[in-house]
PDB file of N, CA and C in Angstrom:
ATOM      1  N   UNK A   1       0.435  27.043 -27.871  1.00  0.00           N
ATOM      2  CA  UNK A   1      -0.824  26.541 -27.369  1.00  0.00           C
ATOM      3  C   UNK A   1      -0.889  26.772 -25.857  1.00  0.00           C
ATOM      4  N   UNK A   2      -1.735  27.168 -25.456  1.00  0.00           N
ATOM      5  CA  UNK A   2      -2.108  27.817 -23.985  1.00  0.00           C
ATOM      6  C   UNK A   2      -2.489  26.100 -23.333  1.00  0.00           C
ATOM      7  N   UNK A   3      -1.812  26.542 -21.856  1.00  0.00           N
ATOM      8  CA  UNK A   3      -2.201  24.797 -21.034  1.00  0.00           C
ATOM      9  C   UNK A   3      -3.572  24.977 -20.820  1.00  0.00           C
ATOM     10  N   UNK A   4      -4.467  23.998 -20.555  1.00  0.00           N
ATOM     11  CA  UNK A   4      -5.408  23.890 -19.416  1.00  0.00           C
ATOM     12  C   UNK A   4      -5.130  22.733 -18.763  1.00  0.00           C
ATOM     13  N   UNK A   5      -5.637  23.862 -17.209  1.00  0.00           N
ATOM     14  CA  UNK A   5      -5.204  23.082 -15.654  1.00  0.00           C
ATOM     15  C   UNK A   5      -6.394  23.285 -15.305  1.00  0.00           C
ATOM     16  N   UNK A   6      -7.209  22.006 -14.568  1.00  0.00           N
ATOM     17  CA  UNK A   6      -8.535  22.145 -13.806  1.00  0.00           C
ATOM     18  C   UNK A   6      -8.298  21.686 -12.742  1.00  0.00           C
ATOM     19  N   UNK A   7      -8.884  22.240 -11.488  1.00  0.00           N
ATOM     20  CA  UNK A   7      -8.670  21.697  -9.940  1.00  0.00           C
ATOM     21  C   UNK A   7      -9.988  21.136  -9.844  1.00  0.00           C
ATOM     22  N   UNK A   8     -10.516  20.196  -9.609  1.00  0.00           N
ATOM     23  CA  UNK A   8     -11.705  19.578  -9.447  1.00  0.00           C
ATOM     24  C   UNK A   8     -11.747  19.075  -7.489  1.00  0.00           C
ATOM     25  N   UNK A   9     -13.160  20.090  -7.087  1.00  0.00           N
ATOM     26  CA  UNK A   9     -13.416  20.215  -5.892  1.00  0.00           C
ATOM     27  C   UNK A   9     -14.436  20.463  -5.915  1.00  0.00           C
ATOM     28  N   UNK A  10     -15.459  20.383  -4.266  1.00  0.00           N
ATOM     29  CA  UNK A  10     -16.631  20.973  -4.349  1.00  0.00           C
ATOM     30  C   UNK A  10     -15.935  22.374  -2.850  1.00  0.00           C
ATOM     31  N   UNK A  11     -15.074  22.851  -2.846  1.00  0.00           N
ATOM     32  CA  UNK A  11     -14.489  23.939  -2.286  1.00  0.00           C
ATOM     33  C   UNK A  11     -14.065  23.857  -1.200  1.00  0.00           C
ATOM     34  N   UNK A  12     -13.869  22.888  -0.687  1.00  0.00           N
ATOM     35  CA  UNK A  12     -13.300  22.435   0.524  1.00  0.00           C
ATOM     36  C   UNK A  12     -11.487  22.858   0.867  1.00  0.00           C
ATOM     37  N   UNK A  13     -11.431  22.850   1.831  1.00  0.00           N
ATOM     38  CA  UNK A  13     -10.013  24.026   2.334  1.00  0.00           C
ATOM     39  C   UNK A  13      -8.523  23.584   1.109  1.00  0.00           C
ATOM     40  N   UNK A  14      -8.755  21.536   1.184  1.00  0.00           N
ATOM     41  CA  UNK A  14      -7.843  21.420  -0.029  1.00  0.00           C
ATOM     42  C   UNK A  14      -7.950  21.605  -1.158  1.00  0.00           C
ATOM     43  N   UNK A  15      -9.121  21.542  -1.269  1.00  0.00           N
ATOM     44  CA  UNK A  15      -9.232  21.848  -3.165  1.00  0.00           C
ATOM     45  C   UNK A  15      -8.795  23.299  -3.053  1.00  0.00           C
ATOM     46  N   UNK A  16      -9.214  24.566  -2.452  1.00  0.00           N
ATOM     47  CA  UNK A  16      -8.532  25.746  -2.308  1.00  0.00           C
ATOM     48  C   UNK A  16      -7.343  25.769  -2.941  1.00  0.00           C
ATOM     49  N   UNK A  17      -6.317  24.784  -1.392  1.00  0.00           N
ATOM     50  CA  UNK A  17      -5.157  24.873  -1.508  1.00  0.00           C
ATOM     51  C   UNK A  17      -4.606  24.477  -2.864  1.00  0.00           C
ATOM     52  N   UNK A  18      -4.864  22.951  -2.909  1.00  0.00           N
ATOM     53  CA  UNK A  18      -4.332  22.717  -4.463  1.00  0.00           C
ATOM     54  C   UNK A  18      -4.563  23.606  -5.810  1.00  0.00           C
ATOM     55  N   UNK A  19      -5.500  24.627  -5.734  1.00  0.00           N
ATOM     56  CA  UNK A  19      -5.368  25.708  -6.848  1.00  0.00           C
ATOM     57  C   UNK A  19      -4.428  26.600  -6.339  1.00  0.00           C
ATOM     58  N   UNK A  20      -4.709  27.136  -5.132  1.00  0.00           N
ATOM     59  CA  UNK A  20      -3.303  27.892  -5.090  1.00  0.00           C
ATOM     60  C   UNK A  20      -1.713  27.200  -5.591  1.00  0.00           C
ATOM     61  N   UNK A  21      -1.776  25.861  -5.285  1.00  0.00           N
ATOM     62  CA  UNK A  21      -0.183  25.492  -5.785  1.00  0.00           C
ATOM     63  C   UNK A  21      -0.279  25.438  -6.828  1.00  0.00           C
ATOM     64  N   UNK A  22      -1.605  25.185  -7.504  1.00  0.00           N
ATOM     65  CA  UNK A  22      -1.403  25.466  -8.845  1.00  0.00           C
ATOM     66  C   UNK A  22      -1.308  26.564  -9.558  1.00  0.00           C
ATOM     67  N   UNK A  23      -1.320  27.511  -8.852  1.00  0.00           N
ATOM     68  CA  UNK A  23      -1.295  29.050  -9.380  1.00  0.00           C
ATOM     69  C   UNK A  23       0.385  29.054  -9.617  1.00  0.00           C
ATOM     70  N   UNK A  24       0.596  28.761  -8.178  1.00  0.00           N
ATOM     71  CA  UNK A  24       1.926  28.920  -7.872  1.00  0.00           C
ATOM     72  C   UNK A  24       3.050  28.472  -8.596  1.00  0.00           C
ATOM     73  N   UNK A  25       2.569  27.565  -9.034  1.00  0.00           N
ATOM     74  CA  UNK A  25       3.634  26.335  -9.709  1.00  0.00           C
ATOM     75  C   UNK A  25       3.660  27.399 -11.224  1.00  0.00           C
ATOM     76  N   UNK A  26       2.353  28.006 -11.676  1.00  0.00           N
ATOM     77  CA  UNK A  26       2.524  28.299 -12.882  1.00  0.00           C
ATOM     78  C   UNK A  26       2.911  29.445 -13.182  1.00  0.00           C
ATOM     79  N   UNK A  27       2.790  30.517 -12.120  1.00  0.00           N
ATOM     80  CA  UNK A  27       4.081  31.147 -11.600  1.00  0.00           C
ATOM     81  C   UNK A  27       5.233  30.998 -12.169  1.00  0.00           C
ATOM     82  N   UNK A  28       5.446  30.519 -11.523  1.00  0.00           N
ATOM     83  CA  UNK A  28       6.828  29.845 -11.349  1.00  0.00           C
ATOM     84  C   UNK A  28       7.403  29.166 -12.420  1.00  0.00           C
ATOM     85  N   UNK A  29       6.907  28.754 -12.963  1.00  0.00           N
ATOM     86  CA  UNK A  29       7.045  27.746 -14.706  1.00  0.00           C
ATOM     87  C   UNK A  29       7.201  29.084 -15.463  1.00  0.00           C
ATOM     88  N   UNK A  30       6.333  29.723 -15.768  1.00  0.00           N
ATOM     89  CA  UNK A  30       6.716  30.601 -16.461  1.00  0.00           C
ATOM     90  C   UNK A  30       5.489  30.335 -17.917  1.00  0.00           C
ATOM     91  N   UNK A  31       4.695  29.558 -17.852  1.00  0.00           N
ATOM     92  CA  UNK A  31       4.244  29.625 -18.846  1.00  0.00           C
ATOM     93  C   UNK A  31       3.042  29.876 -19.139  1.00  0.00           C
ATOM     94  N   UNK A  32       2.416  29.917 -19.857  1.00  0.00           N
ATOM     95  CA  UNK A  32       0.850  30.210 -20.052  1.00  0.00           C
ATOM     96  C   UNK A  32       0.020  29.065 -20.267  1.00  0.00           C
ATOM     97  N   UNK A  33      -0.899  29.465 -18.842  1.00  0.00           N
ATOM     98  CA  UNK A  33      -2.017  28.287 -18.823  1.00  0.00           C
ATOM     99  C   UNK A  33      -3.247  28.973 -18.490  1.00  0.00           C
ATOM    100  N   UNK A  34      -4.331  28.696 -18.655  1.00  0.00           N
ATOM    101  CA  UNK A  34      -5.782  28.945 -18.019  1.00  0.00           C
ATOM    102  C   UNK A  34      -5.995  27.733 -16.581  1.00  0.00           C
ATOM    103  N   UNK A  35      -5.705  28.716 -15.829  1.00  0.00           N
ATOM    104  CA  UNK A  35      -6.919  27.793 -14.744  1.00  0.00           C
ATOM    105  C   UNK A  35      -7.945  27.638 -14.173  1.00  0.00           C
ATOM    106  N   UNK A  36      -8.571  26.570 -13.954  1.00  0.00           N
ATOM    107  CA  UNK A  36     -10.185  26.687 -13.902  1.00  0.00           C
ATOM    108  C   UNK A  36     -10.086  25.864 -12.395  1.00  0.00           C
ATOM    109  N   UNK A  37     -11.211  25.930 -11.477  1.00  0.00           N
ATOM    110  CA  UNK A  37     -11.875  25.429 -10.327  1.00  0.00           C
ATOM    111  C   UNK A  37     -13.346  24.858 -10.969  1.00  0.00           C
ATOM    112  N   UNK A  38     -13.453  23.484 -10.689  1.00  0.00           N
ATOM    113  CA  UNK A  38     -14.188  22.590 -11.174  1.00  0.00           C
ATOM    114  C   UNK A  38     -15.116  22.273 -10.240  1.00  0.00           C
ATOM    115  N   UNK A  39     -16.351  23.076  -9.462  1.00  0.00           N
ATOM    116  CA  UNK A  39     -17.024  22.395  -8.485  1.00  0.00           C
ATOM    117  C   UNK A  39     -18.314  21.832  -8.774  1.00  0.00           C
ATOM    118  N   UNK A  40     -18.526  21.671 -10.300  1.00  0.00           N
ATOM    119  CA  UNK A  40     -20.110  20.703 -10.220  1.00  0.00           C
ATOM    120  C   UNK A  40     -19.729  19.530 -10.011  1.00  0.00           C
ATOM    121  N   UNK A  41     -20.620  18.738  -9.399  1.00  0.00           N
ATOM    122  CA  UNK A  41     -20.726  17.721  -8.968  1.00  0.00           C
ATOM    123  C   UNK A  41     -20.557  16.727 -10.322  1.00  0.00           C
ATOM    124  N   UNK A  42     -21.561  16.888 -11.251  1.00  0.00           N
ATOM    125  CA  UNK A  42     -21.272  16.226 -12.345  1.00  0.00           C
ATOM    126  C   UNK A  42     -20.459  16.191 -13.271  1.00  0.00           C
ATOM    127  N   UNK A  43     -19.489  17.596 -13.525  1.00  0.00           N
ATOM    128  CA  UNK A  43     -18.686  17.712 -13.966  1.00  0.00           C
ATOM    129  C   UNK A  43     -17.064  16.934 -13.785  1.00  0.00           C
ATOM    130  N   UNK A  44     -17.374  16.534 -12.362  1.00  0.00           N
ATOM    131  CA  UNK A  44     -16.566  15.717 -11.524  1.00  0.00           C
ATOM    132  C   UNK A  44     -16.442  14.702 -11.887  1.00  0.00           C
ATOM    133  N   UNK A  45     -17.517  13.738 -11.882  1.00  0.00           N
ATOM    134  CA  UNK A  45     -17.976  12.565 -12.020  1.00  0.00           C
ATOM    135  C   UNK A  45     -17.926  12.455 -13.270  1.00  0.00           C
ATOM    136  N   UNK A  46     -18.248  12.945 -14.602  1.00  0.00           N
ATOM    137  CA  UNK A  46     -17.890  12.960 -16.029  1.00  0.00           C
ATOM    138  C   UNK A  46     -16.342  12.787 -16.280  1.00  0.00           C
ATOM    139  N   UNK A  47     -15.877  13.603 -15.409  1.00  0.00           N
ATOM    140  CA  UNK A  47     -13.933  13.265 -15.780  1.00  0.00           C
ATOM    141  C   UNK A  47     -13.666  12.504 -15.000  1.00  0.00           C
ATOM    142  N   UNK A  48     -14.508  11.224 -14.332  1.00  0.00           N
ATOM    143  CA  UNK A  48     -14.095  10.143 -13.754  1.00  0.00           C
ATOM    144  C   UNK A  48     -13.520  10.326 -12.408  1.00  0.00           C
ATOM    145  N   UNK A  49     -13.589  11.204 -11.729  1.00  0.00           N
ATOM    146  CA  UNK A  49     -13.026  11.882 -10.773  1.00  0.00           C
ATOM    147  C   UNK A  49     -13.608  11.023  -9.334  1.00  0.00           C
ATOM    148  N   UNK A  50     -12.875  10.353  -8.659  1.00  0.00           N
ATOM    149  CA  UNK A  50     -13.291   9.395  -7.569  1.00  0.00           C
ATOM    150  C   UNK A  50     -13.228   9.966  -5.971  1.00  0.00           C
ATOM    151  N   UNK A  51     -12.197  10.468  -6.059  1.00  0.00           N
ATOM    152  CA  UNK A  51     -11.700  11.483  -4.733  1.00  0.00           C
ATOM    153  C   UNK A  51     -11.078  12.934  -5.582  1.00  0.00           C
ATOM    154  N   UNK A  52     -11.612  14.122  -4.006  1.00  0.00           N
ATOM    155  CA  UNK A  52     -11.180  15.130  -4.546  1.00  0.00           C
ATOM    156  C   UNK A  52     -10.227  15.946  -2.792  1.00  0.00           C
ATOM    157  N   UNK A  53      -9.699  16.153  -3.413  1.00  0.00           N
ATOM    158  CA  UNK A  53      -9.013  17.285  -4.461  1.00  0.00           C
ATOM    159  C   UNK A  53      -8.377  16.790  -5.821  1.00  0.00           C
ATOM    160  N   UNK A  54      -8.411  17.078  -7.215  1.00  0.00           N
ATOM    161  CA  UNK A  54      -7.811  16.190  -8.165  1.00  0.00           C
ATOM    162  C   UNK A  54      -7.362  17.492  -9.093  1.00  0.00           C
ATOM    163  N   UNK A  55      -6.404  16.656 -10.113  1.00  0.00           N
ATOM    164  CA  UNK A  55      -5.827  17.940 -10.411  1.00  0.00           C
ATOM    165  C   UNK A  55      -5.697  17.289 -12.112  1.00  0.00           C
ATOM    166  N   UNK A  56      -6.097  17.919 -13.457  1.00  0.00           N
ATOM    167  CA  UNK A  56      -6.029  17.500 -14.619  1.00  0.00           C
ATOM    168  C   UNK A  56      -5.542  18.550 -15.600  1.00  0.00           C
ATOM    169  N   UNK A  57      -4.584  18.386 -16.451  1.00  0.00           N
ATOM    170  CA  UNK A  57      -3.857  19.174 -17.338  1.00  0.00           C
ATOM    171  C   UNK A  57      -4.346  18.685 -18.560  1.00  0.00           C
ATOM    172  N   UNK A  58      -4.631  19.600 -19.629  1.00  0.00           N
ATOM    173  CA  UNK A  58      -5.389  18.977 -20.565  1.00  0.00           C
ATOM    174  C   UNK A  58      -5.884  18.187 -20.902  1.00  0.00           C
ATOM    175  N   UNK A  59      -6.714  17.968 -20.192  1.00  0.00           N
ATOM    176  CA  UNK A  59      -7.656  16.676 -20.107  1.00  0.00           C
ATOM    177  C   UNK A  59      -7.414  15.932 -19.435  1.00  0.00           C
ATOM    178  N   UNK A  60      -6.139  15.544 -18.826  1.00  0.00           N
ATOM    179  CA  UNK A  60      -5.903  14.206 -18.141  1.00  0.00           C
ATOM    180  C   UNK A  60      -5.663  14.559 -17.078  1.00  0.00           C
ATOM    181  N   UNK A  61      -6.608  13.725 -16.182  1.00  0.00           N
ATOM    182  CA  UNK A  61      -6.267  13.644 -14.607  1.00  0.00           C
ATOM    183  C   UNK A  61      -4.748  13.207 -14.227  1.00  0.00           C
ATOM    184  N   UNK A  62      -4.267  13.896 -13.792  1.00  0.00           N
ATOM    185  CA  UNK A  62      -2.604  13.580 -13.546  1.00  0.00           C
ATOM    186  C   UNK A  62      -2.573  13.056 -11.408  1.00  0.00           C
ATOM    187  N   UNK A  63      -3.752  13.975 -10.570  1.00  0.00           N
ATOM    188  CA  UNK A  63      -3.656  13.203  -9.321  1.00  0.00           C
ATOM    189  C   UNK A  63      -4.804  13.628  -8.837  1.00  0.00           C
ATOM    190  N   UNK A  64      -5.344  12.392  -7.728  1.00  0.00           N
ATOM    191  CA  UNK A  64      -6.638  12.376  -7.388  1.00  0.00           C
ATOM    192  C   UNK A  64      -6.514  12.327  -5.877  1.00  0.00           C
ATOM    193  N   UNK A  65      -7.295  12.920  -5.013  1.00  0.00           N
ATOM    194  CA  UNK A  65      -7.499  12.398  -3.888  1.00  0.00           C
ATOM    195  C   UNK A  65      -6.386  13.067  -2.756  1.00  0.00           C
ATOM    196  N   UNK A  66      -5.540  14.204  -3.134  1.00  0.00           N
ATOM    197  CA  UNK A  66      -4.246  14.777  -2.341  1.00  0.00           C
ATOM    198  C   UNK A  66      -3.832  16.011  -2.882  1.00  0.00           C
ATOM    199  N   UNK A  67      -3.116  16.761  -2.006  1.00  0.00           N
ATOM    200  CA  UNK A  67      -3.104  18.114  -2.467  1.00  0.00           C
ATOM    201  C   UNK A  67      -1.891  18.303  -2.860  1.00  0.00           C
ATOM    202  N   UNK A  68      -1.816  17.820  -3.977  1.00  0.00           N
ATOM    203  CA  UNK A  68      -0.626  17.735  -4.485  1.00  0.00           C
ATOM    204  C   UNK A  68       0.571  19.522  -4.585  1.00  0.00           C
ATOM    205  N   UNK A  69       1.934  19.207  -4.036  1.00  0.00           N
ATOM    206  CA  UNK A  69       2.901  20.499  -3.841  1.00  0.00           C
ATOM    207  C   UNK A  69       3.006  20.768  -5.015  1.00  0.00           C
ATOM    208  N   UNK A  70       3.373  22.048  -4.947  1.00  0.00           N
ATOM    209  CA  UNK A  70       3.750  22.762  -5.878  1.00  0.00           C
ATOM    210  C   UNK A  70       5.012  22.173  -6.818  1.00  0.00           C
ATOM    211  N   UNK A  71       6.228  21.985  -5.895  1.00  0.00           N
ATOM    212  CA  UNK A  71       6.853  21.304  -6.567  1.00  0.00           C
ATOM    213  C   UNK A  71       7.015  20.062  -8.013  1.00  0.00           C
ATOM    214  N   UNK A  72       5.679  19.086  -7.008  1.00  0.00           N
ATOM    215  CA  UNK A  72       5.081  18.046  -7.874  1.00  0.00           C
ATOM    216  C   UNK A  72       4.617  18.738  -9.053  1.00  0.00           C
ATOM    217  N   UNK A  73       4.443  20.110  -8.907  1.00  0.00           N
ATOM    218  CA  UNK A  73       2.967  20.047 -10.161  1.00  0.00           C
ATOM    219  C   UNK A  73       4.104  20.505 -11.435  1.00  0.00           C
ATOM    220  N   UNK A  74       5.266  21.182 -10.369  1.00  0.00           N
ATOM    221  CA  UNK A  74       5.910  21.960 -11.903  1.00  0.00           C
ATOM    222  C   UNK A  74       6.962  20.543 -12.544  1.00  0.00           C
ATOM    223  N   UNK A  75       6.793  19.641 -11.750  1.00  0.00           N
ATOM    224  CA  UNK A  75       7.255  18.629 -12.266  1.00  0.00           C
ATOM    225  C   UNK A  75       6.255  17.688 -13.459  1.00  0.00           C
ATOM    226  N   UNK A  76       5.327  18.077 -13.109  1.00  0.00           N
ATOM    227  CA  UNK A  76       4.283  17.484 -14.153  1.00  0.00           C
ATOM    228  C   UNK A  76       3.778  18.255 -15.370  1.00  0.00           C
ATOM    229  N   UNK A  77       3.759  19.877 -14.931  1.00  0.00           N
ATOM    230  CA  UNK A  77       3.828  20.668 -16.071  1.00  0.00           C
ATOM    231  C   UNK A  77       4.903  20.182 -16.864  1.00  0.00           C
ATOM    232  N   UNK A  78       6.515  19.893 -16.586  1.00  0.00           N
ATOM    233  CA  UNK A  78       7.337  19.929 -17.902  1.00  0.00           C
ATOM    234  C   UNK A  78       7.323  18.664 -18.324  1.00  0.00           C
ATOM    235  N   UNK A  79       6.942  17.594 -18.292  1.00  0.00           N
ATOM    236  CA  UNK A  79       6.461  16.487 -18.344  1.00  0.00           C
ATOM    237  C   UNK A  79       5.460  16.706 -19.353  1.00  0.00           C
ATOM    238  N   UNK A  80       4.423  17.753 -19.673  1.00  0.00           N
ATOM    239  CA  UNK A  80       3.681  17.496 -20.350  1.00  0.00           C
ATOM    240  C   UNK A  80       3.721  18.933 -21.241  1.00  0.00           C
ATOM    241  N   UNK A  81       5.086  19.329 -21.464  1.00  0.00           N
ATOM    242  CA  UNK A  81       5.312  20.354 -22.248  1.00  0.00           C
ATOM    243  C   UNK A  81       5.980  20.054 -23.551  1.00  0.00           C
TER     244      UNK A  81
END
């Protein structure tokens, strides 16, 4: 089963960044995911999304509001592998 990872932003320099670590991280993991950049406004607000930069792996918002490292994320990928 293929991951989905969404970066939810309206494009601001961190939301950027946090897709890049998320590129990076998945990289680096080694595994297969789709990633998406999330900038409607409502689309935001539908996944409950309060502060952004936020970061959600199949469905679940895992962090809100920080640009979360790379490190962190491949720690949360195997966590939810």
């Amino acid at each position: 089963m293929m991951m989905k990872i969404q970066v939810f932003g309206m494009g601001c320099r961190n939301c950027h960044q946090l897709e890049a670590n998320v590129k990076q991280a998945v990289a680096k993991s080694g595994i297969t995911a789709e990633v998406e950049m999330v900038t409607d406004p409502v689309k935001i607000a539908d996944a409950g999304i309060m502060m952004t930069p936020a970061l959600a792996i199949n469905g679940d918002v895992v962090t809100m509001g920080r640009v979360t490292s790379v490190q962190e994320i491949l720690e949360l990928l195997a966590e939810v592998r």
